[in-house]
C-alpha atoms as a PDB file:
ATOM      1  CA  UNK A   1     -76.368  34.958  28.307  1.00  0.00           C
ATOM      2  CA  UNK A   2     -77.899  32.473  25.365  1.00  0.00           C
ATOM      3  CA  UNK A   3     -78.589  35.167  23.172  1.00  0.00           C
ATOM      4  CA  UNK A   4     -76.777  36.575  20.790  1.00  0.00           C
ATOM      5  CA  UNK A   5     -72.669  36.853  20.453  1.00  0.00           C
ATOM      6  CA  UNK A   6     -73.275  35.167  23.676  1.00  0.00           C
ATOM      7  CA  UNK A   7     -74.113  31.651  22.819  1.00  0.00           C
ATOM      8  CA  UNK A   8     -75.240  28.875  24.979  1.00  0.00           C
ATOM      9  CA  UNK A   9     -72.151  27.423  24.652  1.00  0.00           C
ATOM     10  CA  UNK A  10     -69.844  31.431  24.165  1.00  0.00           C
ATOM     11  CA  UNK A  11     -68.744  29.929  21.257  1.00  0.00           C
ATOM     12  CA  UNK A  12     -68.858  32.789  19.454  1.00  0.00           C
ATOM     13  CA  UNK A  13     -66.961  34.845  21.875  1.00  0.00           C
ATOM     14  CA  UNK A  14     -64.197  32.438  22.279  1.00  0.00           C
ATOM     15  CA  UNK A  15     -63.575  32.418  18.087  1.00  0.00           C
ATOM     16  CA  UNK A  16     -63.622  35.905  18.441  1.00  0.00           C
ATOM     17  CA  UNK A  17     -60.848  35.712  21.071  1.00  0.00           C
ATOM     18  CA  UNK A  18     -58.476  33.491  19.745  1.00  0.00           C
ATOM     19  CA  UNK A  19     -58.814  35.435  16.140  1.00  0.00           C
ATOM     20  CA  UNK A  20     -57.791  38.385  18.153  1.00  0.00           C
ATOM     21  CA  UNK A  21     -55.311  37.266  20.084  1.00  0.00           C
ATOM     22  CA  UNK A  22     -53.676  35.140  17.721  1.00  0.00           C
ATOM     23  CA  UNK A  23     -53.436  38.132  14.932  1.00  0.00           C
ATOM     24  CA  UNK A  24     -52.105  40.273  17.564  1.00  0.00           C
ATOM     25  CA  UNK A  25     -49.127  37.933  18.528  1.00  0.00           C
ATOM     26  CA  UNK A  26     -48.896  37.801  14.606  1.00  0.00           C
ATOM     27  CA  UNK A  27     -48.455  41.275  13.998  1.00  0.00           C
ATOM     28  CA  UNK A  28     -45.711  41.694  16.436  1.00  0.00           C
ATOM     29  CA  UNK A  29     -43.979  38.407  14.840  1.00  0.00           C
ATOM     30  CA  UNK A  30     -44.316  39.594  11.280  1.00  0.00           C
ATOM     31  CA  UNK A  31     -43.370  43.251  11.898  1.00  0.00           C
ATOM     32  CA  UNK A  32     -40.364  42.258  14.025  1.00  0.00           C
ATOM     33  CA  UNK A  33     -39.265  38.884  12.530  1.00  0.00           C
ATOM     34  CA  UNK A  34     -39.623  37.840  16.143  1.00  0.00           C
ATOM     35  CA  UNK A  35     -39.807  33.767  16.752  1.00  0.00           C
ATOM     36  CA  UNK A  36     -40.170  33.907  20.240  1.00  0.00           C
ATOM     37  CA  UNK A  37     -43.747  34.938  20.754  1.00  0.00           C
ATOM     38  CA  UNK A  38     -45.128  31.835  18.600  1.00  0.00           C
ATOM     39  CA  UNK A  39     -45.780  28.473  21.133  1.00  0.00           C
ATOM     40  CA  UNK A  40     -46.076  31.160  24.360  1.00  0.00           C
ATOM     41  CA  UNK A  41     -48.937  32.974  22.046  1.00  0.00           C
ATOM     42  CA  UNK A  42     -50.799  29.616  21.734  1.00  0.00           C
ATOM     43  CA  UNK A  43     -50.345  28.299  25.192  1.00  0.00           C
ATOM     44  CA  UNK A  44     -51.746  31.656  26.877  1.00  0.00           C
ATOM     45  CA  UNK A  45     -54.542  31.336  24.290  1.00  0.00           C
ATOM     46  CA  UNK A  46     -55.812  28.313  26.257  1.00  0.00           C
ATOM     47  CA  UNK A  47     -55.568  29.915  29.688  1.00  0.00           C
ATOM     48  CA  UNK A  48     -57.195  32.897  28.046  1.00  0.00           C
ATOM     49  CA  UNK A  49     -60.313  30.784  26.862  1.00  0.00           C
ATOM     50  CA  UNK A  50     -60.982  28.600  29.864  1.00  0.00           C
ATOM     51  CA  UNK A  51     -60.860  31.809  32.239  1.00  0.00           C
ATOM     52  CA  UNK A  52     -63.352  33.672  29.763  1.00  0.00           C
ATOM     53  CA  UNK A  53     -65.502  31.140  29.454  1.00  0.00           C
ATOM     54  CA  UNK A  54     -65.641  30.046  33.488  1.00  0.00           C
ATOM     55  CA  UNK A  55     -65.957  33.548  34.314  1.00  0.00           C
ATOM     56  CA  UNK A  56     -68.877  34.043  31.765  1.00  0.00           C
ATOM     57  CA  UNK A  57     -71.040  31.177  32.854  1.00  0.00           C
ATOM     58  CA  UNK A  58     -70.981  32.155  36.534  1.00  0.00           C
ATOM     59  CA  UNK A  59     -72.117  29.327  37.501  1.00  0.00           C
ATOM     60  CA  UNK A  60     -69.113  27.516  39.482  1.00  0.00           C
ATOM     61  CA  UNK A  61     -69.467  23.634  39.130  1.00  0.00           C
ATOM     62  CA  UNK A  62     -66.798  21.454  40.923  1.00  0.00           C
ATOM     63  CA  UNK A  63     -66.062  20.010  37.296  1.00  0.00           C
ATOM     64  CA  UNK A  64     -66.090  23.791  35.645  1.00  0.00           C
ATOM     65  CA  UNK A  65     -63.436  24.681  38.775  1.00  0.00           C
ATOM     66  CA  UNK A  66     -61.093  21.519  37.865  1.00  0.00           C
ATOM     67  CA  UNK A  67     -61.002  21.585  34.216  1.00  0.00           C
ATOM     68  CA  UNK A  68     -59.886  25.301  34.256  1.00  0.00           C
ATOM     69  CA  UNK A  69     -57.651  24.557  37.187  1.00  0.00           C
ATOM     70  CA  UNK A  70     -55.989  21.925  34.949  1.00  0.00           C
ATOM     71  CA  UNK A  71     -56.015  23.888  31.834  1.00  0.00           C
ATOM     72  CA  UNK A  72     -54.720  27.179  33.777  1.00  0.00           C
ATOM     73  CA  UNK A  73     -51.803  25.210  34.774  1.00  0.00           C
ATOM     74  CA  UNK A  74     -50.850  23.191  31.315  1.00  0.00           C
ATOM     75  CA  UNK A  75     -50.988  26.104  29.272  1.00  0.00           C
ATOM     76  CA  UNK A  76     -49.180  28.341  31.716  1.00  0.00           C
ATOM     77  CA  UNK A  77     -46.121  25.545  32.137  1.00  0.00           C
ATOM     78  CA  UNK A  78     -46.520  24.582  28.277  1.00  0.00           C
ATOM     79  CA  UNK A  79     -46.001  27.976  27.402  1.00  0.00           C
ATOM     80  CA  UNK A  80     -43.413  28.967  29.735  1.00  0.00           C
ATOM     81  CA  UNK A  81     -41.208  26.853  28.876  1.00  0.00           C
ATOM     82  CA  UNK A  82     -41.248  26.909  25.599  1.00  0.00           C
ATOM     83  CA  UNK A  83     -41.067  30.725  25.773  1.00  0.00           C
ATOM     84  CA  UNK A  84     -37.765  29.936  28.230  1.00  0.00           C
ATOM     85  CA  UNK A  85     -36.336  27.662  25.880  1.00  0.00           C
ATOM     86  CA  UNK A  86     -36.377  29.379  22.584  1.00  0.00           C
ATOM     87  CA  UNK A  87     -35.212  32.686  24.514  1.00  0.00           C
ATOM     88  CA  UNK A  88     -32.121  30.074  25.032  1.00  0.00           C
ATOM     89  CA  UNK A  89     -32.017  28.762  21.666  1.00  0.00           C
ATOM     90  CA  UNK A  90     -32.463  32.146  19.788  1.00  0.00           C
ATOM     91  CA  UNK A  91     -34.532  31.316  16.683  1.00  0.00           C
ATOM     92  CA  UNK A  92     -36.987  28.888  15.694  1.00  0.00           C
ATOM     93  CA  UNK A  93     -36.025  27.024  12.826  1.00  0.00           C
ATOM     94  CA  UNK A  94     -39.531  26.033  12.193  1.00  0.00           C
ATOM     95  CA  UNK A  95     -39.860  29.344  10.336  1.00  0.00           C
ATOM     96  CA  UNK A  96     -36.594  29.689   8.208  1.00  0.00           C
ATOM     97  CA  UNK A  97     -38.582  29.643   5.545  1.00  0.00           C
ATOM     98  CA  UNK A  98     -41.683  31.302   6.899  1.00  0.00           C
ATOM     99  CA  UNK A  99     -40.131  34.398   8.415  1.00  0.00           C
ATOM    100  CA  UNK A 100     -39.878  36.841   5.592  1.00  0.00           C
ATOM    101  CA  UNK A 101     -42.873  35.993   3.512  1.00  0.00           C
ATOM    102  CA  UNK A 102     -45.426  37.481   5.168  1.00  0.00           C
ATOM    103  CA  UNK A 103     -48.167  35.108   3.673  1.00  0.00           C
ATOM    104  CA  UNK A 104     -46.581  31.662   4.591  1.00  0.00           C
ATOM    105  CA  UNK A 105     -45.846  33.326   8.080  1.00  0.00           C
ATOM    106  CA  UNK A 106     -49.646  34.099   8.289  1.00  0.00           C
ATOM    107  CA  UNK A 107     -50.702  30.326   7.428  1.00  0.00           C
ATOM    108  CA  UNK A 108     -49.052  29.631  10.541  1.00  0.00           C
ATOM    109  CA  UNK A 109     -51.069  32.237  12.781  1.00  0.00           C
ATOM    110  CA  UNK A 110     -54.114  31.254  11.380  1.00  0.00           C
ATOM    111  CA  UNK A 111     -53.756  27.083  11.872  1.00  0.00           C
ATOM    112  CA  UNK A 112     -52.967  27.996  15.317  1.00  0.00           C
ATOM    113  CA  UNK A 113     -55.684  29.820  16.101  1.00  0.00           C
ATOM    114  CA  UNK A 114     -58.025  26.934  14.544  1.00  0.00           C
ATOM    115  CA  UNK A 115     -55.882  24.245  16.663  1.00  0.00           C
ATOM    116  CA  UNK A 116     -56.325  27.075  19.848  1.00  0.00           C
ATOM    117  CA  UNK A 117     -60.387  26.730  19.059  1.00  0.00           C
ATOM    118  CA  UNK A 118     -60.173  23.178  18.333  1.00  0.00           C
ATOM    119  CA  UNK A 119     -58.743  21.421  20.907  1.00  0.00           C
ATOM    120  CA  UNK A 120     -60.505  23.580  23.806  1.00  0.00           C
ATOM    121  CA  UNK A 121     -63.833  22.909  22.738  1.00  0.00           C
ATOM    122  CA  UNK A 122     -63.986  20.183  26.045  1.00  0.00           C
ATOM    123  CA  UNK A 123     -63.149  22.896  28.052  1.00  0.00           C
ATOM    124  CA  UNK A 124     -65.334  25.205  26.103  1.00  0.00           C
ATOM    125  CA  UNK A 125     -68.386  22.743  26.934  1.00  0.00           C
ATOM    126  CA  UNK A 126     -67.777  22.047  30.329  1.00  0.00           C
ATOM    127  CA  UNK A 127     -67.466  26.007  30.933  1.00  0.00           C
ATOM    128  CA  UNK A 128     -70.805  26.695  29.377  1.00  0.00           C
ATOM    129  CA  UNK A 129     -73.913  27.878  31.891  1.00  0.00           C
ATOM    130  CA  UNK A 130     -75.208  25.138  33.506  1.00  0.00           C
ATOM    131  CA  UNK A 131     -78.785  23.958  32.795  1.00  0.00           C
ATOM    132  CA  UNK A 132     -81.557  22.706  34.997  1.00  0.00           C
ATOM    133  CA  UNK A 133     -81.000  19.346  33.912  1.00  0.00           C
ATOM    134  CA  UNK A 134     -77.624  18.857  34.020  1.00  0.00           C
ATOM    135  CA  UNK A 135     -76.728  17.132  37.295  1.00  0.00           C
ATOM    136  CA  UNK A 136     -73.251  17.905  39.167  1.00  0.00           C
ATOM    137  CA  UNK A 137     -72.138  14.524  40.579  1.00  0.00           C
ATOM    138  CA  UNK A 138     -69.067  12.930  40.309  1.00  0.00           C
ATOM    139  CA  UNK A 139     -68.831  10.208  37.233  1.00  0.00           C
ATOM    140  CA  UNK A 140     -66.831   7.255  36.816  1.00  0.00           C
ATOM    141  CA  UNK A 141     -65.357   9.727  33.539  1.00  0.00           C
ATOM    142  CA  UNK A 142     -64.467  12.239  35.538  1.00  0.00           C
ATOM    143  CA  UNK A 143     -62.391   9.679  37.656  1.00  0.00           C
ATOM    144  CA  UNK A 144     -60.637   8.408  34.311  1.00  0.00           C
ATOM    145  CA  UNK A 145     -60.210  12.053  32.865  1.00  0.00           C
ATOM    146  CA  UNK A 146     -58.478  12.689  36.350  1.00  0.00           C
ATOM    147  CA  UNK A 147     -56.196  10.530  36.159  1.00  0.00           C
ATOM    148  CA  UNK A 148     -55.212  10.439  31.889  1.00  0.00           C
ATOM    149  CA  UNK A 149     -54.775  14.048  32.670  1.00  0.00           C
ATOM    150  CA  UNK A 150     -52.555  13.653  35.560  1.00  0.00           C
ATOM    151  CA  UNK A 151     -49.976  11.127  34.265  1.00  0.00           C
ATOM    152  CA  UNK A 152     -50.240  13.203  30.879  1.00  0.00           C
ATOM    153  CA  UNK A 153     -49.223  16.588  33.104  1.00  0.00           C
ATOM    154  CA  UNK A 154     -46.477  14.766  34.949  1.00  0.00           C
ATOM    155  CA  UNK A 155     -45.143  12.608  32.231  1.00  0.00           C
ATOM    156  CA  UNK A 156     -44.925  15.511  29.650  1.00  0.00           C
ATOM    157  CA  UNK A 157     -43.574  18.218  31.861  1.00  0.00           C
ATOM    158  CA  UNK A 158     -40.484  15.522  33.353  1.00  0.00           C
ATOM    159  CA  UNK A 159     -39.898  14.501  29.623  1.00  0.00           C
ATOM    160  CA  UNK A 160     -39.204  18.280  28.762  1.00  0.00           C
ATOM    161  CA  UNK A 161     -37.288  18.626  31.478  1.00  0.00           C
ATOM    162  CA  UNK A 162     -34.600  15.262  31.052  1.00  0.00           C
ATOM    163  CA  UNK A 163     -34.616  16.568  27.504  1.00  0.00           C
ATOM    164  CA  UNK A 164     -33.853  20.592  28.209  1.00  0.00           C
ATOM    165  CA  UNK A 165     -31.288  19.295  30.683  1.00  0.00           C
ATOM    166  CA  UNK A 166     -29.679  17.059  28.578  1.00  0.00           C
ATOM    167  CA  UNK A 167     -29.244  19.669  25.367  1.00  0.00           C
ATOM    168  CA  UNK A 168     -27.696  21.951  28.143  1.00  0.00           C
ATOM    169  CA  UNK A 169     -25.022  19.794  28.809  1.00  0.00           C
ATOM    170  CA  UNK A 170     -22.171  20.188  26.521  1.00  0.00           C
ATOM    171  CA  UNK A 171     -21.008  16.139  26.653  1.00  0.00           C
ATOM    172  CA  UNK A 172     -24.389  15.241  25.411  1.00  0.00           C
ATOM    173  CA  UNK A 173     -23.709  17.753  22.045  1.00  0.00           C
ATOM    174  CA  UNK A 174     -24.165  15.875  18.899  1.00  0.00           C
ATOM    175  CA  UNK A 175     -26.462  13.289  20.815  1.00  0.00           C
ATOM    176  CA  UNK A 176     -29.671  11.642  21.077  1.00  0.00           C
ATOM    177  CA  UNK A 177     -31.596  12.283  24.306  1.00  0.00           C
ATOM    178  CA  UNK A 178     -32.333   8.322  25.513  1.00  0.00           C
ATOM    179  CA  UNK A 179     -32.167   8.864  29.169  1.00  0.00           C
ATOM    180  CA  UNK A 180     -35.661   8.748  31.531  1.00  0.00           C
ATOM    181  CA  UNK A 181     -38.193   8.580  30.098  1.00  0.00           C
ATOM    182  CA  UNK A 182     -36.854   8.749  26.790  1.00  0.00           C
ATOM    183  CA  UNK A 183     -35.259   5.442  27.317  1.00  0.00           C
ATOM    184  CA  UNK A 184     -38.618   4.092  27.345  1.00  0.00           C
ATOM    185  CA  UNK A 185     -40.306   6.149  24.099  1.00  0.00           C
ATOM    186  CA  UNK A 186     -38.562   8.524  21.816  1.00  0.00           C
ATOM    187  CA  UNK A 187     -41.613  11.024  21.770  1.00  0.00           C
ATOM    188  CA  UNK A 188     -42.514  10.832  25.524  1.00  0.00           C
ATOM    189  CA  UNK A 189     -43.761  14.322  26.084  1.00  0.00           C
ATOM    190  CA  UNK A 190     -46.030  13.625  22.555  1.00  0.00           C
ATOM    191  CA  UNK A 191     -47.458  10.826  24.635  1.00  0.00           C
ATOM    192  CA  UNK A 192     -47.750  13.215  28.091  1.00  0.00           C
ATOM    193  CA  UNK A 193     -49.763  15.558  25.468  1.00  0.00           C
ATOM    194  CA  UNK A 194     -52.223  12.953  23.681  1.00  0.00           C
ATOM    195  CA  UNK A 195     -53.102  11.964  27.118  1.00  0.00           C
ATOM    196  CA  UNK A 196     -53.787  15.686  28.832  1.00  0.00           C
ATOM    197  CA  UNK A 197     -56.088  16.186  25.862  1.00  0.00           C
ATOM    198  CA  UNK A 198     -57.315  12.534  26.137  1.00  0.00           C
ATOM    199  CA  UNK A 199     -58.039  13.131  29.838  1.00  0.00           C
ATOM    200  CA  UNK A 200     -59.945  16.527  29.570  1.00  0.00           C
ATOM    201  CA  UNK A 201     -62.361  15.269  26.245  1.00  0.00           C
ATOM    202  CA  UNK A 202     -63.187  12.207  28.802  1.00  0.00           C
ATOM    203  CA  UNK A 203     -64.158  14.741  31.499  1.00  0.00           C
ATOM    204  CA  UNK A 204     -66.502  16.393  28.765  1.00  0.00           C
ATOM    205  CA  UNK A 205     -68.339  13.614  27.947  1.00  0.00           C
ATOM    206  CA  UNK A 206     -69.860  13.066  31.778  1.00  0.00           C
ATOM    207  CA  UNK A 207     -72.050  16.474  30.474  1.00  0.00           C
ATOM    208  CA  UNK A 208     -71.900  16.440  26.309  1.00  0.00           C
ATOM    209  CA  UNK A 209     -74.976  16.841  24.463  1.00  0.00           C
ATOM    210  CA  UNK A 210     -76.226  16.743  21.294  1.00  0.00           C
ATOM    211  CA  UNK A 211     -73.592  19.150  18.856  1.00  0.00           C
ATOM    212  CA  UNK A 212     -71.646  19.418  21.904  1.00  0.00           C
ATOM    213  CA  UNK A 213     -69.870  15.878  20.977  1.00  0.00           C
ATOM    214  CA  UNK A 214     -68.106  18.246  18.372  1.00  0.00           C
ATOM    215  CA  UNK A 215     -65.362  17.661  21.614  1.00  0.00           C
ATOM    216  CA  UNK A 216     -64.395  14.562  20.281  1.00  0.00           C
ATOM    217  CA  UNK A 217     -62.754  16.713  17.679  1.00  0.00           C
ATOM    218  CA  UNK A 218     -60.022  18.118  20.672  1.00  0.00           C
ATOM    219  CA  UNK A 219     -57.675  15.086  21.093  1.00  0.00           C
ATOM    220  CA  UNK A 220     -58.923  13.853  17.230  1.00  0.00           C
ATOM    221  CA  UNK A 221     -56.762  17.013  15.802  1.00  0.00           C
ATOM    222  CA  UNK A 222     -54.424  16.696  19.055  1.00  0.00           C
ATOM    223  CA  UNK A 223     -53.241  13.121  18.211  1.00  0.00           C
ATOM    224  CA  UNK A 224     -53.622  13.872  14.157  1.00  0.00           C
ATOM    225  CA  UNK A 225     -51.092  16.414  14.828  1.00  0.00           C
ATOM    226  CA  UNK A 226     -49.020  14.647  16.038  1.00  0.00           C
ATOM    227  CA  UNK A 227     -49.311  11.394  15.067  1.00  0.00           C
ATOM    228  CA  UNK A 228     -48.799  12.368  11.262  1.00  0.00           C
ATOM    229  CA  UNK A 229     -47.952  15.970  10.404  1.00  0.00           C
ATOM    230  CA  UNK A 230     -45.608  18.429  12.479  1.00  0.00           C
ATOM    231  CA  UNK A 231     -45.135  16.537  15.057  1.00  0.00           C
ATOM    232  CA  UNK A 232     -43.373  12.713  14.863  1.00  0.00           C
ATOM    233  CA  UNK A 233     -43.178  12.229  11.883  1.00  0.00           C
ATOM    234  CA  UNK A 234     -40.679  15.370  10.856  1.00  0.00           C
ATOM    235  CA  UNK A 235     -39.073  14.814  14.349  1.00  0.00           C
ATOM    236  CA  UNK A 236     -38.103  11.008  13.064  1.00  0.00           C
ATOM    237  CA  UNK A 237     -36.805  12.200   9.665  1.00  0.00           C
ATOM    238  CA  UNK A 238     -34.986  15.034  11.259  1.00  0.00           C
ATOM    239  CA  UNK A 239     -33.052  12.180  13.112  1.00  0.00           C
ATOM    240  CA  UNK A 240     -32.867   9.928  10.217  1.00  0.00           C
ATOM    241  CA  UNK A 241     -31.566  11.922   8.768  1.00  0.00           C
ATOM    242  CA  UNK A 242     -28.810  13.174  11.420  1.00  0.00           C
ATOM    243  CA  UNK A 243     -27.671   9.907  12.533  1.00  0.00           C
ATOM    244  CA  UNK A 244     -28.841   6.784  10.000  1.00  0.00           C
ATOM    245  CA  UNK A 245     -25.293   5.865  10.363  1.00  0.00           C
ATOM    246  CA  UNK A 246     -24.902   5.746  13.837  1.00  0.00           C
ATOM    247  CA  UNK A 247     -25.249   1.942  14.616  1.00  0.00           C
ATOM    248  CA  UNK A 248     -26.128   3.048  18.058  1.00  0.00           C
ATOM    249  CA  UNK A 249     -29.097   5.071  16.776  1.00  0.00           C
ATOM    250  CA  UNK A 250     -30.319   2.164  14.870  1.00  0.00           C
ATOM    251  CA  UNK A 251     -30.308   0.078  17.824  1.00  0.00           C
ATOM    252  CA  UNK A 252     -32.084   3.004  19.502  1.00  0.00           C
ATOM    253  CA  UNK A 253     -34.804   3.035  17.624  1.00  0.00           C
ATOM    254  CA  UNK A 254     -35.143  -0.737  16.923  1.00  0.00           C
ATOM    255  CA  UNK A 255     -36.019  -1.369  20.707  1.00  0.00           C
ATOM    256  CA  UNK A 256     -37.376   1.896  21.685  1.00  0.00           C
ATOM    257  CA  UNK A 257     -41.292   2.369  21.111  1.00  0.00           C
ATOM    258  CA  UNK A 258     -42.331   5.879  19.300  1.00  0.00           C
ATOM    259  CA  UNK A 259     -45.226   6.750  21.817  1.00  0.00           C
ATOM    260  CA  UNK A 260     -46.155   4.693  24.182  1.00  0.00           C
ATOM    261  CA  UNK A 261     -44.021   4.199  27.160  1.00  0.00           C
ATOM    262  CA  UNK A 262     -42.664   0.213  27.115  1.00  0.00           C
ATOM    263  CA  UNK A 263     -39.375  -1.378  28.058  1.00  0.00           C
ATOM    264  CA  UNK A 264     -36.881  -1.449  25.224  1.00  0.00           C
ATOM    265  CA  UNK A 265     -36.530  -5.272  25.878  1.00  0.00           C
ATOM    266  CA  UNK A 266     -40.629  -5.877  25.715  1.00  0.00           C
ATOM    267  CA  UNK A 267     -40.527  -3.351  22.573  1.00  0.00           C
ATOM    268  CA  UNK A 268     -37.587  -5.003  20.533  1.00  0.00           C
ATOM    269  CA  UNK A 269     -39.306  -8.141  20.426  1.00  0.00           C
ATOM    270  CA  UNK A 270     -43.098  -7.430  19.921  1.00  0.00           C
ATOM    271  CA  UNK A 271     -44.135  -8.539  16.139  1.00  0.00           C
ATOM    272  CA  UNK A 272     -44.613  -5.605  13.685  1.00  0.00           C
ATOM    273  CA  UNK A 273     -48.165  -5.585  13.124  1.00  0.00           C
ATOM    274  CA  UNK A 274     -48.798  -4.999  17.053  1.00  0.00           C
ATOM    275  CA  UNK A 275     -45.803  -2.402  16.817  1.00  0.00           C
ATOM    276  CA  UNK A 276     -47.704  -0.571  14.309  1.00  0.00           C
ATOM    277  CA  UNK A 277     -51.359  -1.341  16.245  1.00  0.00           C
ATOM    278  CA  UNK A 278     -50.693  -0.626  19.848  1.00  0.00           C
ATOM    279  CA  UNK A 279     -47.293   1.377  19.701  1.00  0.00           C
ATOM    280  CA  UNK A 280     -48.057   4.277  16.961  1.00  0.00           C
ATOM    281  CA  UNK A 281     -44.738   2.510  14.885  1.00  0.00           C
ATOM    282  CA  UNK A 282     -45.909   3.443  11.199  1.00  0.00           C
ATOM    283  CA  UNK A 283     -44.140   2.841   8.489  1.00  0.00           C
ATOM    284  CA  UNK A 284     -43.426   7.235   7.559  1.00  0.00           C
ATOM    285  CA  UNK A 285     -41.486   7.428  10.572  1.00  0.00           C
ATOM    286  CA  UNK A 286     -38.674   5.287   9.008  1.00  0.00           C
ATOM    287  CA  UNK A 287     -36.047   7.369   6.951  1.00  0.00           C
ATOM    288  CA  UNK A 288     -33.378   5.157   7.156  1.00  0.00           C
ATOM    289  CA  UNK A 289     -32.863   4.012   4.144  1.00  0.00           C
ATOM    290  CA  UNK A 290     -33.678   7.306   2.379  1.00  0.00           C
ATOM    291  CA  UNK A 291     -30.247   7.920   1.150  1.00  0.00           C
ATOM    292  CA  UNK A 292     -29.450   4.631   0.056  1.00  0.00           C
ATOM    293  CA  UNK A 293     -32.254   5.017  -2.303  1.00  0.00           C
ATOM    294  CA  UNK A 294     -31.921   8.074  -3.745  1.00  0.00           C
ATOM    295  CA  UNK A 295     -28.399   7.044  -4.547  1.00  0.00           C
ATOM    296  CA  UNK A 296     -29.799   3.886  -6.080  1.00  0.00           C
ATOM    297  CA  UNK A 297     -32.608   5.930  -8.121  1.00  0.00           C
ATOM    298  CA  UNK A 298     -29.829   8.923  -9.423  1.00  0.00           C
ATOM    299  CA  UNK A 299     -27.918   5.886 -10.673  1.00  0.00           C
ATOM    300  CA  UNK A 300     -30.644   4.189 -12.449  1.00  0.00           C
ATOM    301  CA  UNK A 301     -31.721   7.484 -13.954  1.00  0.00           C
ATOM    302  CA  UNK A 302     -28.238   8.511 -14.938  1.00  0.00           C
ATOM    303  CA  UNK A 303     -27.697   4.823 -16.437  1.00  0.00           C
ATOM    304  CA  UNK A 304     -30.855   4.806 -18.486  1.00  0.00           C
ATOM    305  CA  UNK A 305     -32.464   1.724 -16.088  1.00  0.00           C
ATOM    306  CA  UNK A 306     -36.036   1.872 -14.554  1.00  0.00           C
ATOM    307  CA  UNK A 307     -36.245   3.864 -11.539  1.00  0.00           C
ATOM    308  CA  UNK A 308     -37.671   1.445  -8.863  1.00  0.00           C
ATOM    309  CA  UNK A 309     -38.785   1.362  -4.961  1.00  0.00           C
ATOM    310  CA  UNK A 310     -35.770  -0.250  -2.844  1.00  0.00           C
ATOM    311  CA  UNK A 311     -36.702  -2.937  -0.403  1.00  0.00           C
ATOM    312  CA  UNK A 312     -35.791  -2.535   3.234  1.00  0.00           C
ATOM    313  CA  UNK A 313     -38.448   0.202   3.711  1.00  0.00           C
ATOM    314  CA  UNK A 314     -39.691  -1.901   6.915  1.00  0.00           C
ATOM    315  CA  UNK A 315     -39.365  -0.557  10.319  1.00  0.00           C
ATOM    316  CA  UNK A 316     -35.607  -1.943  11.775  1.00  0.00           C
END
């Protein structure tokens, strides 16, 4: 099984896969303008990958078993739900302006297939045929991986649920979620999912070797993600946007940590710098003052005066 398509590691089979897979879903998305088969086409491609590659390697290690146990069950909850909820919502407004150019819809497919690849290559590595050298005894990682996986599982999957139950109720319309755990982060399933990923790359390393440490790249793009492209950061302008001038929003955020799961109290008073170090508070997740200055700057243009930054950009 080292030869050929068949890697040591199947990662050419698995690239193969997702390719497949992924232009598959997009086919039927394109053709039909159909949102709903996006996130469930991406979750499934996980399950899809750690079954292939623990059924190729035949070889049935304790950690091989748990990692595709744990993967098996993420991706099929991840994607069930979010093929539940945006059956519920109708469309996904992610693609508005995706959905009939078939090009910008296809940039899409194809940066989910490379996060698909990506972000399983722990799993990936762990799933390849064992060697003679590589010993199968518990590690002090695998203990750690356990257990960042299992709070990452639980916490993610109870912070979808507060949330899903509190869009369904029609006294919460027009609202902020800030009940469970979201009274203690305002991304806590973001944190549930930097953890599973966290958890499984930690797992890897009790057998990485050599080009194998390409792993680290798994919760590198996970948190990346995230941390500063589709994830917070358009989340936080989205509600910047929505309700800057909701006092009670303002408050909301001022106490409540972005990520990582503190007490609003302990939060609100921790100095900026260790906001920003420890609590993922960076300074592009603040759009509060947004339209304040682009009043300012229209009426600086229009009056002929140098268009300047505003102060107040800080975090409130």
């Amino acid at each position: 099984m080292g030869e050929g398509l068949l890697d040591d590691n199947n990662l050419a089979i698995c690239a193969i896969v997702t390719v497949a897979m992924q232009f598959s879903f997009f086919l039927i998305a394109c053709t039909c303008k159909f949102d709903k088969v996006t996130d469930f086409a991406g979750g499934t491609n996980f399950v899809v990958l750690a079954v292939l590659t623990f059924g190729l390697a035949e070889t049935f290690e304790y950690r091989q078993i748990l990692v595709t146990v744990f993967i098996v069950v993420w991706g099929l909850r991840l994607s069930g739900y979010l093929l539940y909820r945006i059956i519920k919502i109708g469309e996904d407004n992610r693609f508005d302006d995706k959905r009939d150019n078939c090009l910008k819809f296809a940039g899409f497919w194809v940066f989910q297939a490379f996060w698909v690849f990506t972000v399983s290559l722990p799993v990936i590595f762990i799933n390849a045929p064992i060697t003679a050298d590589r010993s199968d005894y518990v590690t002090p990682q695998d203990g750690v991986g356990i257990v960042l996986f299992s709070v990452g599982l639980l916490t993610e999957t109870v912070a979808d649920l507060q949330k899903f139950s509190f869009r369904n109720n029609p006294a919460n319309r027009g609202q902020w979620c800030a009940t469970g755990l979201w009274h203690f982060s305002r991304h806590p399933n973001y944190f549930g999912e930097i953890c599973v990923w966290l958890g499984v790359f930690i797992i890897s390393t009790s057998i990485l070797e050599d080009g194998q440490w390409a792993a680290v790249l798994s919760p590198i793009f996970t948190i990346s993600i995230l941390l500063f492209l589709s994830g917070i950061p358009l989340l936080e302008q989205k509600s910047d946007e929505r309700y800057r001038s909701n006092a009670d929003y303002v408050a909301y955020k001022n106490r409540t940590s972005p990520l990582v799961l503190l007490p609003p109290p302990l939060y609100a008073v921790l100095p900026s710098c260790m906001k920003c170090c420890f609590c993922c508070e960076f300074p592009l997740y603040n759009h509060l003052n947004d339209e304040e200055q682009s009043i300012t700057q229209a009426v600086n243009k229009q009056s002929g005066e140098p268009v300047t930054e505003q102060p107040g950009n800080e975090k409130v």
